[in-house]
C-alpha atoms as a PDB file:
ATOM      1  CA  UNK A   1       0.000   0.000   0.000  1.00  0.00           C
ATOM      2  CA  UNK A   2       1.024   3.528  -0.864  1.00  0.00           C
ATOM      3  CA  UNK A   3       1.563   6.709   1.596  1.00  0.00           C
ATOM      4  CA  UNK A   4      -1.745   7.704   3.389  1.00  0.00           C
ATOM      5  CA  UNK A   5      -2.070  11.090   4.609  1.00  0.00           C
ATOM      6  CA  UNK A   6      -4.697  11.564   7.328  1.00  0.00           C
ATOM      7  CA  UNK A   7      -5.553  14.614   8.593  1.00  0.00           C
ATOM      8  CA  UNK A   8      -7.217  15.242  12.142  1.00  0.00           C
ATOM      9  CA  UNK A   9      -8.716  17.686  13.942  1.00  0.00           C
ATOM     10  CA  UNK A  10     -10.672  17.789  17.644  1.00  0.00           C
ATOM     11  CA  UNK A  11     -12.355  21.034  19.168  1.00  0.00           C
ATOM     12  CA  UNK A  12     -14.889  21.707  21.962  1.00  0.00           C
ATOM     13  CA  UNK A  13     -16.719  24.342  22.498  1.00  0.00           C
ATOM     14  CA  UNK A  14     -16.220  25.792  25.808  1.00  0.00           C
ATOM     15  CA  UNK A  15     -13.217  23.810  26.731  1.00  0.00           C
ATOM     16  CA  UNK A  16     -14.368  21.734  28.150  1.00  0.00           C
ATOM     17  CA  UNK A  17     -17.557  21.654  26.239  1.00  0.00           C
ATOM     18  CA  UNK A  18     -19.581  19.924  23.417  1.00  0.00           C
ATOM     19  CA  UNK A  19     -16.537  18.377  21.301  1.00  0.00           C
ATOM     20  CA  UNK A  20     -16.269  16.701  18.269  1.00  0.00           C
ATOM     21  CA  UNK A  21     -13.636  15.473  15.422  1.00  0.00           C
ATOM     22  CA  UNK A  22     -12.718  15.225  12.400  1.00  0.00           C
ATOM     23  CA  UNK A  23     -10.911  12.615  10.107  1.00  0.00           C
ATOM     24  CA  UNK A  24      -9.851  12.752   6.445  1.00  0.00           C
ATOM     25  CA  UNK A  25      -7.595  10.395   4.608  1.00  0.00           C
ATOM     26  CA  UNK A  26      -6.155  11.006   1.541  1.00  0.00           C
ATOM     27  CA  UNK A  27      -3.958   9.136  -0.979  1.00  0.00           C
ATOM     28  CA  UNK A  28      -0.650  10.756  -2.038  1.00  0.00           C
ATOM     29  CA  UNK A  29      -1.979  12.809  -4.594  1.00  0.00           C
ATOM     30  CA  UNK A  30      -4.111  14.679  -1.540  1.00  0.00           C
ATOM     31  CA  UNK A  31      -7.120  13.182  -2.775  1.00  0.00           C
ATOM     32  CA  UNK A  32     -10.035  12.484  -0.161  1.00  0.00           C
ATOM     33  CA  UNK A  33     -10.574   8.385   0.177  1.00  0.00           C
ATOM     34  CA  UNK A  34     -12.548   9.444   3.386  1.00  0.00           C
ATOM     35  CA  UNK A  35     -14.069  11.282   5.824  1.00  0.00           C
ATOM     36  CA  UNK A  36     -15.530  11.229   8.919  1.00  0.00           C
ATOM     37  CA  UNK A  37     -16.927  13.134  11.842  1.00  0.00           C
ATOM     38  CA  UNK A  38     -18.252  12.246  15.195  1.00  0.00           C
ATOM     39  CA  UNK A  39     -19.651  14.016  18.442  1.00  0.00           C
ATOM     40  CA  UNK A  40     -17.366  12.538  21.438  1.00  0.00           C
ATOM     41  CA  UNK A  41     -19.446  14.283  24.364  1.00  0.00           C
ATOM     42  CA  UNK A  42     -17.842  16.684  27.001  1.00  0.00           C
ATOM     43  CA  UNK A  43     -14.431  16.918  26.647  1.00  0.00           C
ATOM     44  CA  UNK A  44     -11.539  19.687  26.375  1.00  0.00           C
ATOM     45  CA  UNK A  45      -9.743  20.420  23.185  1.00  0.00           C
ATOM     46  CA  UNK A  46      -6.658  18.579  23.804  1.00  0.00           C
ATOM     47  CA  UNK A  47      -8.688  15.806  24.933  1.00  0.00           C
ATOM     48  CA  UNK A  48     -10.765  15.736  21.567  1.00  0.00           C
ATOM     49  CA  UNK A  49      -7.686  16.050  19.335  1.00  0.00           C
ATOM     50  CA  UNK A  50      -6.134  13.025  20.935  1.00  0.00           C
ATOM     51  CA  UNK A  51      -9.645  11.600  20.435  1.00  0.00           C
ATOM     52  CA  UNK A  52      -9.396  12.032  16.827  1.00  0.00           C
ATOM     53  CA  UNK A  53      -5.578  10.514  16.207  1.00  0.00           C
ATOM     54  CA  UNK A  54      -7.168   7.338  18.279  1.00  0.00           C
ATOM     55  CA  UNK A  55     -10.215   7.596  16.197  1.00  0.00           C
ATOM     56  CA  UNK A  56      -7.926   7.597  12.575  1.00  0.00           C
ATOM     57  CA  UNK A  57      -5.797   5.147  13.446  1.00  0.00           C
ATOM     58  CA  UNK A  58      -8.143   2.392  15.255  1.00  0.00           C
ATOM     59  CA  UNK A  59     -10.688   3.112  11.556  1.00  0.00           C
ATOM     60  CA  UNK A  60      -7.455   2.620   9.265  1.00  0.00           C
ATOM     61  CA  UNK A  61      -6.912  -0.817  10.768  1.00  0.00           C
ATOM     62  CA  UNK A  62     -11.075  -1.381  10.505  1.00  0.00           C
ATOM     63  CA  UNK A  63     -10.862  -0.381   6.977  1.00  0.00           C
ATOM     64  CA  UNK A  64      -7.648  -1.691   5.806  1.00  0.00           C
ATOM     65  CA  UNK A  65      -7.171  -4.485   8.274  1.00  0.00           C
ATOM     66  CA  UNK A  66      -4.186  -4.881  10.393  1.00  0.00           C
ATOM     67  CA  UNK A  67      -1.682  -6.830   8.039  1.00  0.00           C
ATOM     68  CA  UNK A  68      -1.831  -3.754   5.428  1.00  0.00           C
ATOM     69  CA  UNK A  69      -1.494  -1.288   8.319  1.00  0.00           C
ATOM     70  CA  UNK A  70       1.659  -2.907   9.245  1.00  0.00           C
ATOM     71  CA  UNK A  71       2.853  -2.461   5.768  1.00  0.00           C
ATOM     72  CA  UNK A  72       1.131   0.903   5.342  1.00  0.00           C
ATOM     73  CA  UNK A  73       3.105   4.373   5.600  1.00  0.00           C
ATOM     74  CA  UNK A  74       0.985   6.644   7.139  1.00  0.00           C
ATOM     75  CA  UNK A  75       1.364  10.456   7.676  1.00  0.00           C
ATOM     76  CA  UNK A  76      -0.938  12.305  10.453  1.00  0.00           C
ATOM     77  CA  UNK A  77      -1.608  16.045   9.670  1.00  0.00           C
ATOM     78  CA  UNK A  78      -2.990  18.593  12.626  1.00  0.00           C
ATOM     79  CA  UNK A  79      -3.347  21.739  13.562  1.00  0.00           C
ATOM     80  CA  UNK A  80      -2.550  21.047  17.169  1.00  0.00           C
ATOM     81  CA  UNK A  81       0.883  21.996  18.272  1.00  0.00           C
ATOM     82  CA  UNK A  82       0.055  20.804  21.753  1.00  0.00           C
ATOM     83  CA  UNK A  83      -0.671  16.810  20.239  1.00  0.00           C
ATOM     84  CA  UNK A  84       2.303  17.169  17.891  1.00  0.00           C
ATOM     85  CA  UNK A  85       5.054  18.085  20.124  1.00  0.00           C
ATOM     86  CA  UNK A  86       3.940  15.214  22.625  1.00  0.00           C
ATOM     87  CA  UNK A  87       4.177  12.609  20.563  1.00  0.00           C
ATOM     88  CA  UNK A  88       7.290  13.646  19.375  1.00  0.00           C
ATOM     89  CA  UNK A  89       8.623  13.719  22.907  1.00  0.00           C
ATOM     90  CA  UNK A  90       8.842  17.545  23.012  1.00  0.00           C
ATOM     91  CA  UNK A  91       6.507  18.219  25.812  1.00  0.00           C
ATOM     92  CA  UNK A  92       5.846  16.334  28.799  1.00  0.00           C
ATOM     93  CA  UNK A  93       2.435  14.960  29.369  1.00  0.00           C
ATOM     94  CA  UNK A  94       1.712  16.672  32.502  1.00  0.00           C
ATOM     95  CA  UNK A  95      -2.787  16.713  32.555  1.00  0.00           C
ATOM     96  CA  UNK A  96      -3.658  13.205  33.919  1.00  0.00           C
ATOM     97  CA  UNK A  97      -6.685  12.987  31.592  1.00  0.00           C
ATOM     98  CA  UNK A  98      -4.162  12.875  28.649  1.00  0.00           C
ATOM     99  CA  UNK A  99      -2.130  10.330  29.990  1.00  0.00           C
ATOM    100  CA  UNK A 100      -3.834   7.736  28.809  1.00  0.00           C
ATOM    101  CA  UNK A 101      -4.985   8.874  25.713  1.00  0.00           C
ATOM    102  CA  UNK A 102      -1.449   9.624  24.845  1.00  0.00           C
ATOM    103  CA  UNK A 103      -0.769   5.771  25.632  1.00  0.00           C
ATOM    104  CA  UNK A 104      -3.626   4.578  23.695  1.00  0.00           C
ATOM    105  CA  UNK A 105      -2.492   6.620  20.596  1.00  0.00           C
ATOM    106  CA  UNK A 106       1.595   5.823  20.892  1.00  0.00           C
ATOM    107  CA  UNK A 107       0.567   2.125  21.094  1.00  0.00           C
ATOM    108  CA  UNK A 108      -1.654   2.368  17.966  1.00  0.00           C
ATOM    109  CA  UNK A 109       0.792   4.227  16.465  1.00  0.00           C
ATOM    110  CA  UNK A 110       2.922   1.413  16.530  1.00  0.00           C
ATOM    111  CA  UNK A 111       0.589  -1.001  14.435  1.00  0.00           C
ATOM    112  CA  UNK A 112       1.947   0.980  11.180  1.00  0.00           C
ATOM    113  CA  UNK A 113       4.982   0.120   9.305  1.00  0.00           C
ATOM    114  CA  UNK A 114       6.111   3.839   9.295  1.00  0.00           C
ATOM    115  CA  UNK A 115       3.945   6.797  11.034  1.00  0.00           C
ATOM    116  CA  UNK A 116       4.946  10.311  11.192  1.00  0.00           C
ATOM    117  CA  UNK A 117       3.073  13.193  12.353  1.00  0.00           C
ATOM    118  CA  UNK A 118       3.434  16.649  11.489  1.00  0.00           C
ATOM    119  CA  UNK A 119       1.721  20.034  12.570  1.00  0.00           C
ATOM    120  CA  UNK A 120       0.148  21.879  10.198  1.00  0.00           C
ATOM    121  CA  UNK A 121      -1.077  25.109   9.965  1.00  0.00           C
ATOM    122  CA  UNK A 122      -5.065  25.143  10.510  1.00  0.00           C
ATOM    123  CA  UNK A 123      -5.553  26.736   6.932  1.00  0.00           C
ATOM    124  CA  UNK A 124      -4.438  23.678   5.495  1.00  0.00           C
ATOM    125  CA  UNK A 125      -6.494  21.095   7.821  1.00  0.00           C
ATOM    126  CA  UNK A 126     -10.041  23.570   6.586  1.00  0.00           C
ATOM    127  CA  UNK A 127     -11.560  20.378   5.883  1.00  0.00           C
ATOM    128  CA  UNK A 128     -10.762  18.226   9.037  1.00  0.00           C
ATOM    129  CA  UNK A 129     -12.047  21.646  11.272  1.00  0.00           C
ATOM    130  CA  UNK A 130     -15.232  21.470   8.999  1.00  0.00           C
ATOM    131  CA  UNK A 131     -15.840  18.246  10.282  1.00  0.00           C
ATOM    132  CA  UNK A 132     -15.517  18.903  13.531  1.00  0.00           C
ATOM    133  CA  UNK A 133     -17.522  21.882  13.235  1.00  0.00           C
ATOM    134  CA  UNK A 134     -20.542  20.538  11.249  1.00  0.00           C
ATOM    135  CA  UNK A 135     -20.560  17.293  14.199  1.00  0.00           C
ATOM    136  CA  UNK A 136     -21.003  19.978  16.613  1.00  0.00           C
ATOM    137  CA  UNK A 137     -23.481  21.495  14.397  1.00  0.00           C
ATOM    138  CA  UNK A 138     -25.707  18.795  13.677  1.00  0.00           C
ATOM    139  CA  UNK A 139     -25.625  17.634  17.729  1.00  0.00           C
ATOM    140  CA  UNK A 140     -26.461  21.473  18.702  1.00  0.00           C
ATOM    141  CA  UNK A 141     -29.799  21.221  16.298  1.00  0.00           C
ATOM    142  CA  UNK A 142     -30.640  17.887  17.695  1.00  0.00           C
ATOM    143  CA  UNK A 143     -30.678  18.805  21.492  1.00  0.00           C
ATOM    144  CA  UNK A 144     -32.796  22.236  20.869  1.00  0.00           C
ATOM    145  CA  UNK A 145     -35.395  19.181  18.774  1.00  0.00           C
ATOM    146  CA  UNK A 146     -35.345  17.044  21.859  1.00  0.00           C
END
């Protein structure tokens, strides 16, 4: 299998607040393969970022199964400095409620044959945020229904 560029994204509003993420996957040419949004409850930003790295990598295993993803090359795309620079061992994982999530993600991270991540700047992850925001969106509508 060829490079896969993912892009992810996580935001709540009110931190913590409503929060919701966004996934897209691309093939080397930055075409979409996928998408996908969710709402993921109360939680802070960081929190929902992490959310959405754990989210992309458990679905490219679902999708592609794990034999592929151990052959795969996989590049992870976000906005969030804060996600970034942990996983790369540049900041210390000080909040307790990120602990594990950061475990959770380094272990799935290691499922892949090569995975890199890389921050980007949030004009180029418009699509990912879109997700997010249209999740939070479409949950907002449905509780003012209810």
């Amino acid at each position: 299998m060829k490079k896969i560029i993912i892009y992810i994204d996580g935001g709540s509003r009110g931190n913590p607040g409503p929060a919701a993420i966004g996934i897209v996957f691309c093939n080397e040419k930055g075409e979409i393969i996928k998408q996908y949004s969710e709402f993921i409850g109360e939680a802070t930003n960081n929190e929902a970022e992490y959310q959405a790295l754990i989210f992309a990598l458990k679905k490219f295993k679902l999708l592609f199964g794990k034999k592929i993803a151990s052959q795969s090359e996989i590049e992870i795309c976000s906005d969030s400095e804060f996600l970034v620079k942990q996983l790369k061992g540049e900041y210390k994982i000080l909040d307790e409620k990120i602990q594990p999530l950061f475990l959770e993600a380094w272990n799935l991270k290691l499922d892949f044959g090569k995975a890199k991540i890389r921050h980007i700047s949030r004009e180029k992850n418009k699509t990912a945020d879109r997700l997010v925001n249209e999740a939070l969106d479409k949950e907002n509508r449905v509780k003012k229904l209810i």
